[in-house]
PDB file of N, CA and C in Angstrom:
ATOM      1  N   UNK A   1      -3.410   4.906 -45.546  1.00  0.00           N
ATOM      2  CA  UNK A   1      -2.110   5.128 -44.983  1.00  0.00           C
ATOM      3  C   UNK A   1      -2.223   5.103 -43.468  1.00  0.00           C
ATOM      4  N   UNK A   2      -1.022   4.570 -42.615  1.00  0.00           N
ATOM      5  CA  UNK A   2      -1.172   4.372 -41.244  1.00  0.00           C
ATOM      6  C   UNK A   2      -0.134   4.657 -40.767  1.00  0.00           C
ATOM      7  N   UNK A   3      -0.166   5.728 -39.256  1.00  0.00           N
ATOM      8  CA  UNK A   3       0.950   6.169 -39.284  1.00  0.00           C
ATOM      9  C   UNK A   3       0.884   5.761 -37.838  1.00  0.00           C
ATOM     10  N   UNK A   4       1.872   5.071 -37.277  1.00  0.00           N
ATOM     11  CA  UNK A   4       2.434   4.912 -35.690  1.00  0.00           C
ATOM     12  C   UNK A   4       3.049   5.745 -35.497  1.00  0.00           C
ATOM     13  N   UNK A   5       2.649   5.892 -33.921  1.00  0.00           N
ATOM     14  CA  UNK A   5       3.533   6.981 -33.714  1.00  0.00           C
ATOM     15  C   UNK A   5       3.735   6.531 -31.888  1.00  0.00           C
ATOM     16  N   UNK A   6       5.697   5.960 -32.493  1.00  0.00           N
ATOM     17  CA  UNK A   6       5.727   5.243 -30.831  1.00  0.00           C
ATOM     18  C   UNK A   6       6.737   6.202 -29.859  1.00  0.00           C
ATOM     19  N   UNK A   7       6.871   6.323 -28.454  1.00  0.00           N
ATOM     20  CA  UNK A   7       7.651   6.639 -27.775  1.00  0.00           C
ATOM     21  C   UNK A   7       9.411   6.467 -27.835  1.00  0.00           C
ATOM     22  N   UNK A   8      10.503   7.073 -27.421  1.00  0.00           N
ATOM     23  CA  UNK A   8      11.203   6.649 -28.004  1.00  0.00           C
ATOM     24  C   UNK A   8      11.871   5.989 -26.604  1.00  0.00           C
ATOM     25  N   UNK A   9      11.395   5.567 -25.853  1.00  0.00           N
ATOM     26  CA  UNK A   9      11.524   4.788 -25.124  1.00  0.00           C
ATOM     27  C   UNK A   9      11.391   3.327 -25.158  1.00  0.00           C
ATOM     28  N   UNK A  10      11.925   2.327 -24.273  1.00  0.00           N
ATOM     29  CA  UNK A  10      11.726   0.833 -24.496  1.00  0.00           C
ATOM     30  C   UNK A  10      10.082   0.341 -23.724  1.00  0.00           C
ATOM     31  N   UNK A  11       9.032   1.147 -24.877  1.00  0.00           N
ATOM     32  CA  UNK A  11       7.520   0.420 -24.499  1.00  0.00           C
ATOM     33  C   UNK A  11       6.715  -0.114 -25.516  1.00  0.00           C
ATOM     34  N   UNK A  12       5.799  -1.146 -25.845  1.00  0.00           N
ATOM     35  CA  UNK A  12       5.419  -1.680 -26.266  1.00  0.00           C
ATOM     36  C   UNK A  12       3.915  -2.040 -25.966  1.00  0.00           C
ATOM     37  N   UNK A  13       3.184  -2.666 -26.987  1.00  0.00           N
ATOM     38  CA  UNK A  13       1.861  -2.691 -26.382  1.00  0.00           C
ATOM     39  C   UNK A  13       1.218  -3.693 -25.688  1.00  0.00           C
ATOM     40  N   UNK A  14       2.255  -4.147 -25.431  1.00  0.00           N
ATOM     41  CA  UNK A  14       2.251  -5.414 -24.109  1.00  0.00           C
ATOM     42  C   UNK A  14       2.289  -4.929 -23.068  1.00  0.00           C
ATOM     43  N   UNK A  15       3.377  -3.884 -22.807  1.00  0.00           N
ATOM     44  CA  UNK A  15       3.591  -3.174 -21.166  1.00  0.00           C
ATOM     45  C   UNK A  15       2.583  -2.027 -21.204  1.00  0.00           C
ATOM     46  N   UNK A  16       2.344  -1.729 -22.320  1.00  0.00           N
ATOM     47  CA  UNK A  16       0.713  -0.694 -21.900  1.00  0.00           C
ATOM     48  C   UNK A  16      -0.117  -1.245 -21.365  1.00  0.00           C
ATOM     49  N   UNK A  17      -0.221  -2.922 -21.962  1.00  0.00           N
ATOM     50  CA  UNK A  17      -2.013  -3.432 -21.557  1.00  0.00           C
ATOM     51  C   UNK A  17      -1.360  -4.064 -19.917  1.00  0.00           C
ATOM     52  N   UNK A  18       0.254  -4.450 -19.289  1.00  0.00           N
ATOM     53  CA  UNK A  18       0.288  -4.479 -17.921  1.00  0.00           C
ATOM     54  C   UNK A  18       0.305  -3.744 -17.408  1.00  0.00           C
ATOM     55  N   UNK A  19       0.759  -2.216 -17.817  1.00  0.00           N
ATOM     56  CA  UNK A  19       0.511  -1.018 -17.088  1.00  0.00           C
ATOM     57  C   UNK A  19      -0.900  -0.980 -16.640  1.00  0.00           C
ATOM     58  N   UNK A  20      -1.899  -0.498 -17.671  1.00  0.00           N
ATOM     59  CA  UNK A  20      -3.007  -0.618 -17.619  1.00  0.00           C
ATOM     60  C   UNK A  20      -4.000  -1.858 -16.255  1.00  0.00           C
ATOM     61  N   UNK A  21      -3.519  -2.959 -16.645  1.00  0.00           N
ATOM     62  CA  UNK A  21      -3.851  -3.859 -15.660  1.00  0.00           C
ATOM     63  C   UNK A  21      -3.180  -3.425 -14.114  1.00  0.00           C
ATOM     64  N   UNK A  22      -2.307  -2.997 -14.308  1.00  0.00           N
ATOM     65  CA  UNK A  22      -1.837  -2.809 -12.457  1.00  0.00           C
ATOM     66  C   UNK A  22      -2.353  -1.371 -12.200  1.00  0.00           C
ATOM     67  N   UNK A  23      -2.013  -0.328 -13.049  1.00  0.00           N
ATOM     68  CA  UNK A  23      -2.925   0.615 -12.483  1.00  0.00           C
ATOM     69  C   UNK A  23      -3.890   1.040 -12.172  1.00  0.00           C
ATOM     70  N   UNK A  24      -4.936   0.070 -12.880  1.00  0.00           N
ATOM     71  CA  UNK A  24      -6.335  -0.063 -12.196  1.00  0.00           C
ATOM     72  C   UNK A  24      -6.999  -1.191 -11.419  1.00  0.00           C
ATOM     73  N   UNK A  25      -5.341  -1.779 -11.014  1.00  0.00           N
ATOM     74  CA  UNK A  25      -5.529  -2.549  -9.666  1.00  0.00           C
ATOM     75  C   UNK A  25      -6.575  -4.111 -10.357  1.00  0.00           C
ATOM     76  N   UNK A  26      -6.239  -4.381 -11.675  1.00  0.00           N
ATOM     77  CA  UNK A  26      -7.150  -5.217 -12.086  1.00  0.00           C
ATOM     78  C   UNK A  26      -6.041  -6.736 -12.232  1.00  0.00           C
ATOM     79  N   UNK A  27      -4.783  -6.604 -11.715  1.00  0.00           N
ATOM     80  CA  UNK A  27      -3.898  -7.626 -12.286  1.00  0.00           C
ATOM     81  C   UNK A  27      -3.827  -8.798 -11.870  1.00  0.00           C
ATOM     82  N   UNK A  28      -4.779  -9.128 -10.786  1.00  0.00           N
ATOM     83  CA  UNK A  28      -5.121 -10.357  -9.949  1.00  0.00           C
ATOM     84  C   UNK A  28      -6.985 -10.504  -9.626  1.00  0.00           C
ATOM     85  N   UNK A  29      -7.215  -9.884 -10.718  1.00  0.00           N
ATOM     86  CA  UNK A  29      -8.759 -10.017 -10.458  1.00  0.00           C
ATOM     87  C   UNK A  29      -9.519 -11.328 -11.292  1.00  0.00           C
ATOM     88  N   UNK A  30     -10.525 -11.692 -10.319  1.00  0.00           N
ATOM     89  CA  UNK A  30     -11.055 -13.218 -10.764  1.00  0.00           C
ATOM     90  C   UNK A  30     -12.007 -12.421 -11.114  1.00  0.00           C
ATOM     91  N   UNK A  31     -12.595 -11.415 -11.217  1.00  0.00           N
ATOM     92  CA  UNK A  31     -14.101 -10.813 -11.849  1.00  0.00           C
ATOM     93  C   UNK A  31     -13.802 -10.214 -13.636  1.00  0.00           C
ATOM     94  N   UNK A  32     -12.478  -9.575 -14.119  1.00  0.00           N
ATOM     95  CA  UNK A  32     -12.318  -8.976 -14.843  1.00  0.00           C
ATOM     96  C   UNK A  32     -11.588 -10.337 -15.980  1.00  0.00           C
ATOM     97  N   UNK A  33     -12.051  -9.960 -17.027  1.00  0.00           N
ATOM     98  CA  UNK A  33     -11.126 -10.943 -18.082  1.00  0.00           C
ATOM     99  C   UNK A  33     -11.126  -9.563 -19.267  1.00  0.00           C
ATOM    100  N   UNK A  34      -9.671  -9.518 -19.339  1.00  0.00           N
ATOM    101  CA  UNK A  34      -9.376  -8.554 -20.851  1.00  0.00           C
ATOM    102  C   UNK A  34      -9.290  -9.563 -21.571  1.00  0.00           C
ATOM    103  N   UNK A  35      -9.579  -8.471 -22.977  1.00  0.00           N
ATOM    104  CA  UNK A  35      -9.895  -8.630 -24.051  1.00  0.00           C
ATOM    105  C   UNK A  35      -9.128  -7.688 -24.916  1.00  0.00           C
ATOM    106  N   UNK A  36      -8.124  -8.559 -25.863  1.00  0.00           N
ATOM    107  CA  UNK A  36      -7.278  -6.947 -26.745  1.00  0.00           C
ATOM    108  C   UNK A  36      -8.101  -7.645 -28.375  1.00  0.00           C
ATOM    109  N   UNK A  37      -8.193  -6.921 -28.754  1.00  0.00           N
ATOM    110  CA  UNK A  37      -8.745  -6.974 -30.637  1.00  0.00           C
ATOM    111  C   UNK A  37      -7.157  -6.296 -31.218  1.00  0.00           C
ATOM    112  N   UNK A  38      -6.968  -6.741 -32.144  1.00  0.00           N
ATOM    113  CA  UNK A  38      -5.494  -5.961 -32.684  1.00  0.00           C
ATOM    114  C   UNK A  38      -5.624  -6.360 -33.945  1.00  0.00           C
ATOM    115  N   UNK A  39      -4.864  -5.622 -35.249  1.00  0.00           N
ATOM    116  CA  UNK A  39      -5.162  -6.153 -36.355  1.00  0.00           C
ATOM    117  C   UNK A  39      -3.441  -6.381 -37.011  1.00  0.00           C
ATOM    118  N   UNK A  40      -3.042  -5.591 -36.182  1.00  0.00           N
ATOM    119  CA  UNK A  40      -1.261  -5.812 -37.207  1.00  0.00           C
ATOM    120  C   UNK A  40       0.022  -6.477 -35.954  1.00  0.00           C
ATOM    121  N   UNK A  41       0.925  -6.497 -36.344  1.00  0.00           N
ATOM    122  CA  UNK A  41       2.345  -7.299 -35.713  1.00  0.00           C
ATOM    123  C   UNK A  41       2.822  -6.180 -34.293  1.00  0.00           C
ATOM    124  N   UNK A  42       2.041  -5.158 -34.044  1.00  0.00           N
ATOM    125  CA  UNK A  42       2.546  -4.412 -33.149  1.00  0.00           C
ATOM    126  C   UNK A  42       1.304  -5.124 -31.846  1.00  0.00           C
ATOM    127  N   UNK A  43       0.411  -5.766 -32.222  1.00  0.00           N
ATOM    128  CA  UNK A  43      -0.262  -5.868 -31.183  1.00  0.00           C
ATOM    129  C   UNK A  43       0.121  -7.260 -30.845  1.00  0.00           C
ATOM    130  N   UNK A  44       1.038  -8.022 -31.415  1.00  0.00           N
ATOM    131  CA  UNK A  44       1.177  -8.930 -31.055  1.00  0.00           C
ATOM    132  C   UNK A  44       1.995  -9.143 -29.623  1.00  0.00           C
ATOM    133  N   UNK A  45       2.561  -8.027 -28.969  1.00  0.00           N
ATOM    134  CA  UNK A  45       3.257  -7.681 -27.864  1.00  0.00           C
ATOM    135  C   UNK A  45       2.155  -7.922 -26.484  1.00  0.00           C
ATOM    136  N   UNK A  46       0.902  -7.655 -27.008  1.00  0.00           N
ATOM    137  CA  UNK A  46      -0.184  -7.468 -26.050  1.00  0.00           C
ATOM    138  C   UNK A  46      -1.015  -9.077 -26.262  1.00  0.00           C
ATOM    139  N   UNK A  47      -0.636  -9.377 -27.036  1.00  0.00           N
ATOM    140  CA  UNK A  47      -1.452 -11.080 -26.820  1.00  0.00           C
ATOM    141  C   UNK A  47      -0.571 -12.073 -26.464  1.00  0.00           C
ATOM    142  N   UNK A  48       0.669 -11.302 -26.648  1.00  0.00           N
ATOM    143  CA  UNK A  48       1.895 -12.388 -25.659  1.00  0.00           C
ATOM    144  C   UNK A  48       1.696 -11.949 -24.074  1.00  0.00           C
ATOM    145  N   UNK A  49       1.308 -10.993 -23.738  1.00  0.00           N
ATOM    146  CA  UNK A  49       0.961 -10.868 -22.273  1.00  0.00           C
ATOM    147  C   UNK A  49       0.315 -11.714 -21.644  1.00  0.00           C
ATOM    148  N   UNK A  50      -0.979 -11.296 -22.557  1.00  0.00           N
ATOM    149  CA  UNK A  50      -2.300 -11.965 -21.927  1.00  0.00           C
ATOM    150  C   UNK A  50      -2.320 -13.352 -21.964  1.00  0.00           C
ATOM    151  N   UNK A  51      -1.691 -13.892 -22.741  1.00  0.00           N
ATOM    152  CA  UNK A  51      -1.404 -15.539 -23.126  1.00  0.00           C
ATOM    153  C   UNK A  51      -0.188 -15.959 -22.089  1.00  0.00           C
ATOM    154  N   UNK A  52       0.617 -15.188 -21.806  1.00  0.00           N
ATOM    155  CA  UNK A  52       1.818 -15.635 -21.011  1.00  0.00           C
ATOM    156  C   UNK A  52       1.614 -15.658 -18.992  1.00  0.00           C
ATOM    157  N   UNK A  53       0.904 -14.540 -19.113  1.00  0.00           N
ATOM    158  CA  UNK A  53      -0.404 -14.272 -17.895  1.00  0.00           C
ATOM    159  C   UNK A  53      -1.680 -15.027 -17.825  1.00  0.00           C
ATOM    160  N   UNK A  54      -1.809 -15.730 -18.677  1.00  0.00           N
ATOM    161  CA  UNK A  54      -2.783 -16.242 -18.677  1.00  0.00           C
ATOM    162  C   UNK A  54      -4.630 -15.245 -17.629  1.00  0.00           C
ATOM    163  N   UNK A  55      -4.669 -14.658 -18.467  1.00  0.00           N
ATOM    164  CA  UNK A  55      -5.380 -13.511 -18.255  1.00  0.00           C
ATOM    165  C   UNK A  55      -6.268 -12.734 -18.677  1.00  0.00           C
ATOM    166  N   UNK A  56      -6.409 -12.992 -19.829  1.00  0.00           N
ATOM    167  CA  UNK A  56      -7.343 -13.072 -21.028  1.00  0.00           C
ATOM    168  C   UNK A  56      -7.167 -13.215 -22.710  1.00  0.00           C
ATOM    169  N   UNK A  57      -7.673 -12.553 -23.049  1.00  0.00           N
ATOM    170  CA  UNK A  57      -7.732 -13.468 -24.723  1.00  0.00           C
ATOM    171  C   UNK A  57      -7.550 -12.120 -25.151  1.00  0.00           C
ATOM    172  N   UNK A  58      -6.344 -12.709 -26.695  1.00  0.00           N
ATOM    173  CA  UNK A  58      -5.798 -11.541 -27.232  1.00  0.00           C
ATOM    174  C   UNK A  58      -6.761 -12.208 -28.924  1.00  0.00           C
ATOM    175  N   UNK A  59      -7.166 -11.283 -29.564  1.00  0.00           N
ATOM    176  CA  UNK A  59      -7.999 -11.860 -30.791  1.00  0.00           C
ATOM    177  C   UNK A  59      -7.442 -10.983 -32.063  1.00  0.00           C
ATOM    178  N   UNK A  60      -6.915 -11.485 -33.437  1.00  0.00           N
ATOM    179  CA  UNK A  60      -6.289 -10.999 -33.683  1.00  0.00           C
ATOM    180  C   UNK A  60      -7.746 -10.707 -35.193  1.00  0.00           C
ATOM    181  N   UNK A  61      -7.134  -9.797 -36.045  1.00  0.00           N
ATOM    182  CA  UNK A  61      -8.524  -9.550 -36.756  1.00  0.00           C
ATOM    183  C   UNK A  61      -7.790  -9.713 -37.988  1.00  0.00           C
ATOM    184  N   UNK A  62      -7.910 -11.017 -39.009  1.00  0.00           N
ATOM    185  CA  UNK A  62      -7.256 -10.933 -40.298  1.00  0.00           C
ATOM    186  C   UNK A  62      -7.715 -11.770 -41.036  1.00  0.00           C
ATOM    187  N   UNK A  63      -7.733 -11.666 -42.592  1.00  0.00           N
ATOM    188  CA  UNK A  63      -8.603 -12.370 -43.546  1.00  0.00           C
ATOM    189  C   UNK A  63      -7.778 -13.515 -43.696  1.00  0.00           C
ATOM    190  N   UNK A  64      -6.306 -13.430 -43.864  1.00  0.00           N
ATOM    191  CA  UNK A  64      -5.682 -14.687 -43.532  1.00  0.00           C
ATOM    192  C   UNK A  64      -4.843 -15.299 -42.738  1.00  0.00           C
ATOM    193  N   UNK A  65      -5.039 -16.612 -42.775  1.00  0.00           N
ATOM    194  CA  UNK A  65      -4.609 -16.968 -41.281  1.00  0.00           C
ATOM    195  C   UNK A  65      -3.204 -17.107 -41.310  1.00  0.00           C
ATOM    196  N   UNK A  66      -2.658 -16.848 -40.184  1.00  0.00           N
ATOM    197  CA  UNK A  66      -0.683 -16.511 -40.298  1.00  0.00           C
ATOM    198  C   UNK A  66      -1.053 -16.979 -38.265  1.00  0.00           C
ATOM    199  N   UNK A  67       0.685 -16.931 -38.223  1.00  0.00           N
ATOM    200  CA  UNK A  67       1.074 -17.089 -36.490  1.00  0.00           C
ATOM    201  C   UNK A  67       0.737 -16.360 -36.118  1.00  0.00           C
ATOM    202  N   UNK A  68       0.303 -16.192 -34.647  1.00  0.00           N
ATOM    203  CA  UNK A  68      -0.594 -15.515 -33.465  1.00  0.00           C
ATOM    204  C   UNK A  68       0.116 -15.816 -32.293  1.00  0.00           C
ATOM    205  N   UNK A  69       0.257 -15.017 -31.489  1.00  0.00           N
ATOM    206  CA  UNK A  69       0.114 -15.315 -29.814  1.00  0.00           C
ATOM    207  C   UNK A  69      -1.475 -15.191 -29.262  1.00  0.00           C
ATOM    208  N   UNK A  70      -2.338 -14.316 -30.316  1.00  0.00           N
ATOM    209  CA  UNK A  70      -3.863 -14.712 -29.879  1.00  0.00           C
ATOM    210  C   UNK A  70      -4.231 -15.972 -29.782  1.00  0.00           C
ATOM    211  N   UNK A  71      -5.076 -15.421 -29.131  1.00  0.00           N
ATOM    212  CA  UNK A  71      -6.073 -17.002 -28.736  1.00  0.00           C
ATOM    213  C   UNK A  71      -7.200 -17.124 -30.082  1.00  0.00           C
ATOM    214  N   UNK A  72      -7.592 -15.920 -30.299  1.00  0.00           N
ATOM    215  CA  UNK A  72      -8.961 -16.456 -31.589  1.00  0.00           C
ATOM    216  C   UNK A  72      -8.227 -15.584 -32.741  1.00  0.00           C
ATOM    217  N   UNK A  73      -8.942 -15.603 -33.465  1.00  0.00           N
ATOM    218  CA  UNK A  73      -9.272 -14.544 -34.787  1.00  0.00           C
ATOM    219  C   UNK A  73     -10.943 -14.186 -35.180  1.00  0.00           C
ATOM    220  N   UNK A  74     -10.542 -13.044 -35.863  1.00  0.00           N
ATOM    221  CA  UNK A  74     -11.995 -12.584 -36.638  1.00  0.00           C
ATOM    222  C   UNK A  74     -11.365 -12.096 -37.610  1.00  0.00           C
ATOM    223  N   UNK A  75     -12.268 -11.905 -38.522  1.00  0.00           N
ATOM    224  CA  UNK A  75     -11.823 -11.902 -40.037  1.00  0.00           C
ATOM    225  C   UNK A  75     -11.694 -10.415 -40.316  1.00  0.00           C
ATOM    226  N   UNK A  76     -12.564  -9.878 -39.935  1.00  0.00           N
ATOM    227  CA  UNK A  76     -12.864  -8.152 -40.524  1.00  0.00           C
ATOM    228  C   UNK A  76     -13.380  -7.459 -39.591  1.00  0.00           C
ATOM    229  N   UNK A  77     -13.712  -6.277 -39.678  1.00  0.00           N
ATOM    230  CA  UNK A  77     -14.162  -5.180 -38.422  1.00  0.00           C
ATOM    231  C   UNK A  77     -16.075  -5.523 -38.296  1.00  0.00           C
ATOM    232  N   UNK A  78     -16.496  -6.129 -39.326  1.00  0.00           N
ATOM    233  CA  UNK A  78     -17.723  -6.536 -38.810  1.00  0.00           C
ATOM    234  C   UNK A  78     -18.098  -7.650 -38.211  1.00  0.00           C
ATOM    235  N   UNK A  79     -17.226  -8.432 -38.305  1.00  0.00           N
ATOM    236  CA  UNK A  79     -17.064 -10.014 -37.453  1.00  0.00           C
ATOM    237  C   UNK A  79     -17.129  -8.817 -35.922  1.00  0.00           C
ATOM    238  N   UNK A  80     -15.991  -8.167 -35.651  1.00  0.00           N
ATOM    239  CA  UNK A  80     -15.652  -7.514 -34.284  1.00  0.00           C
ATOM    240  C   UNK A  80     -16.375  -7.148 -34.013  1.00  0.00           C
ATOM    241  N   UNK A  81     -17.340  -5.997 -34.507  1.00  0.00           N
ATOM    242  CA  UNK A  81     -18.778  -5.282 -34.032  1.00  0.00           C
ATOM    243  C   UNK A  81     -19.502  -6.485 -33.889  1.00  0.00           C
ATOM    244  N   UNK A  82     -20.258  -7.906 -34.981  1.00  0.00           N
ATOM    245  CA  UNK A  82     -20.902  -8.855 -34.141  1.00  0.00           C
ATOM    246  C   UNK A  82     -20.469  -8.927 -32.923  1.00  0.00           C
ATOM    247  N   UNK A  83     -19.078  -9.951 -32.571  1.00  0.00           N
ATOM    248  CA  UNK A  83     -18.406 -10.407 -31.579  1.00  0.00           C
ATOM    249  C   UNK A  83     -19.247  -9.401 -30.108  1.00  0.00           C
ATOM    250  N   UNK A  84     -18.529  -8.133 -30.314  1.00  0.00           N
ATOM    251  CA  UNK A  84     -18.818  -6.762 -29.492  1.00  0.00           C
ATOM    252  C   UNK A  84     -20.126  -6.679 -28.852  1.00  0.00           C
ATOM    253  N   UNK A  85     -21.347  -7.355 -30.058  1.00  0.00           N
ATOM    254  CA  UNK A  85     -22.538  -6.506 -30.185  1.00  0.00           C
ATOM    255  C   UNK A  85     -23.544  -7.978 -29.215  1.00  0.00           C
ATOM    256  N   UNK A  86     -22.570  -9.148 -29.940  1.00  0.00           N
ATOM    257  CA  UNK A  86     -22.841 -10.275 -29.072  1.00  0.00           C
ATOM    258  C   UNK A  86     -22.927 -10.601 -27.844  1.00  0.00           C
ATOM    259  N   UNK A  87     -21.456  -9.828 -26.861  1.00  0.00           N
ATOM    260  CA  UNK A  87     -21.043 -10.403 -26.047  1.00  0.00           C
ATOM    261  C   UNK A  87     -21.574  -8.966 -24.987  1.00  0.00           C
ATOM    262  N   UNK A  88     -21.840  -7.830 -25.557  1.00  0.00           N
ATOM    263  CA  UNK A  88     -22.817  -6.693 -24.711  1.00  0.00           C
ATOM    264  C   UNK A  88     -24.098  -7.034 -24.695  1.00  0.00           C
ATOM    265  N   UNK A  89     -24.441  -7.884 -25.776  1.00  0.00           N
ATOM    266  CA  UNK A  89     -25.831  -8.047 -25.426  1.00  0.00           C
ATOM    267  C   UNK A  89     -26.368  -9.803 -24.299  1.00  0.00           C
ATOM    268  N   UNK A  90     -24.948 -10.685 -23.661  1.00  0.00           N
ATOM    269  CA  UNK A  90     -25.330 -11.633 -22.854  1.00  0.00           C
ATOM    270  C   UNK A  90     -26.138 -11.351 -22.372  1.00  0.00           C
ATOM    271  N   UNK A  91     -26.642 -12.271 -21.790  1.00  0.00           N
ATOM    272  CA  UNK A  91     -27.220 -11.959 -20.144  1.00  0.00           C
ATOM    273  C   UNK A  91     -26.006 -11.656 -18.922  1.00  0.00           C
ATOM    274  N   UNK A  92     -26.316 -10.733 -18.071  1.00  0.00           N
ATOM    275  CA  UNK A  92     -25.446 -11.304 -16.824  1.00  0.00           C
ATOM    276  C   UNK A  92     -25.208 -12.236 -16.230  1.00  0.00           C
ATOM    277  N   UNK A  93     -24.075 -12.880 -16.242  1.00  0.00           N
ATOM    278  CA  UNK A  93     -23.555 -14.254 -16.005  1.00  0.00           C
ATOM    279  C   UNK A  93     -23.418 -15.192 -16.561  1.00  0.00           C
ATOM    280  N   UNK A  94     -23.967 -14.501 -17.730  1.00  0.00           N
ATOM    281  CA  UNK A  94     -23.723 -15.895 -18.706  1.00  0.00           C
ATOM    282  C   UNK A  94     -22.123 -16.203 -19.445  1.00  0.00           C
ATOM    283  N   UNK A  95     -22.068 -14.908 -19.194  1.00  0.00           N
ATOM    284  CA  UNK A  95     -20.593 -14.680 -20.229  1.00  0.00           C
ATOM    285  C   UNK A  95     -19.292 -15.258 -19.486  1.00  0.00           C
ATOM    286  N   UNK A  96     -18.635 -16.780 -19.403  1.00  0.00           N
ATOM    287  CA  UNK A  96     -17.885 -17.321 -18.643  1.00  0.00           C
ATOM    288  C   UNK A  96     -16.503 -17.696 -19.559  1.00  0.00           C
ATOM    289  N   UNK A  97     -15.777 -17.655 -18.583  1.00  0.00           N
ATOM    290  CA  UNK A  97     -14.172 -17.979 -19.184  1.00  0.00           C
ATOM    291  C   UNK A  97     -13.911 -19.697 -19.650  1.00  0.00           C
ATOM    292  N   UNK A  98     -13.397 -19.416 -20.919  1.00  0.00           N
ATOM    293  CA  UNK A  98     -13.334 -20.588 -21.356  1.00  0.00           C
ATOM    294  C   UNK A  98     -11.671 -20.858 -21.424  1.00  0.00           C
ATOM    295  N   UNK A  99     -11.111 -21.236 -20.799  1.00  0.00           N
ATOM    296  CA  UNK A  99      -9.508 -22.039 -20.912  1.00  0.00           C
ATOM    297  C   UNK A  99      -8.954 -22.937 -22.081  1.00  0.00           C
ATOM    298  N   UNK A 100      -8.631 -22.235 -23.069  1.00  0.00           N
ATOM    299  CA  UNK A 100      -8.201 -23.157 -24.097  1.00  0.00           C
ATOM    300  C   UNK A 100      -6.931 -23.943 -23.593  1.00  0.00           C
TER     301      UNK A 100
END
C-alpha cells in the first residue's frame, strides 16, 4: 500500500526538483547534471523539467514500457542499485553527458 501525501497547494514534483536546483544555486551549472529515478505518474512532473530544461535525465523504473518524459528506463530497483553502484564506482571524469 502507498500513501502520498501532497500539499494542498499548486506544487508538484517538477517545481520541487526547480526549487531544489535554484536553491542550491545549481540551475546554470555546467559541472552538475541531475538525475531523478521515479517509478509512478507523479514523477513524471520532474522528467518534464529536466527534459524541457534540458538539464539532466529523468529515468523512469518500470517492467513495462508505456510513455515517458524520461530519457531512459530501468526495469526494477536492482537494475537502479547496478545503475547507482555503476556510475559511483567511475573513475573521475569519466562520467560525461551524453545528449540524446
Amino acid at each position: 500500500m502507498v500513501l502520498e501525501v501532497r500539499p494542498v497547494i499548486d506544487w508538484d514534483k517538477g517545481k520541487a526538483v526547480e526549487f531544489l536546483l535554484q536553491s542550491l544555486g545549481l540551475s546554470d551549472s555546467e559541472n552538475v547534471i541531475p538525475i531523478y529515478i521515479g517509478d509512478d505518474r507523479t514523477d513524471e512532473d520532474a522528467f518534464k523539467v529536466l527534459r524541457e530544461r534540458n538539464c539532466g535525465y529523468g529515468i523512469l523504473v518500470s517492467q513495462v514500457p508505456k510513455e515517458t518524459e524520461a530519457f531512459y528506463s530501468l526495469r526494477d530497483p536492482s537494475e537502479v542499485k547496478l545503475f547507482l553502484v555503476l556510475l559511483c564506482s567511475a573513475p573521475a571524469g569519466s562520467v560525461q553527458r551524453v545528449d540524446s
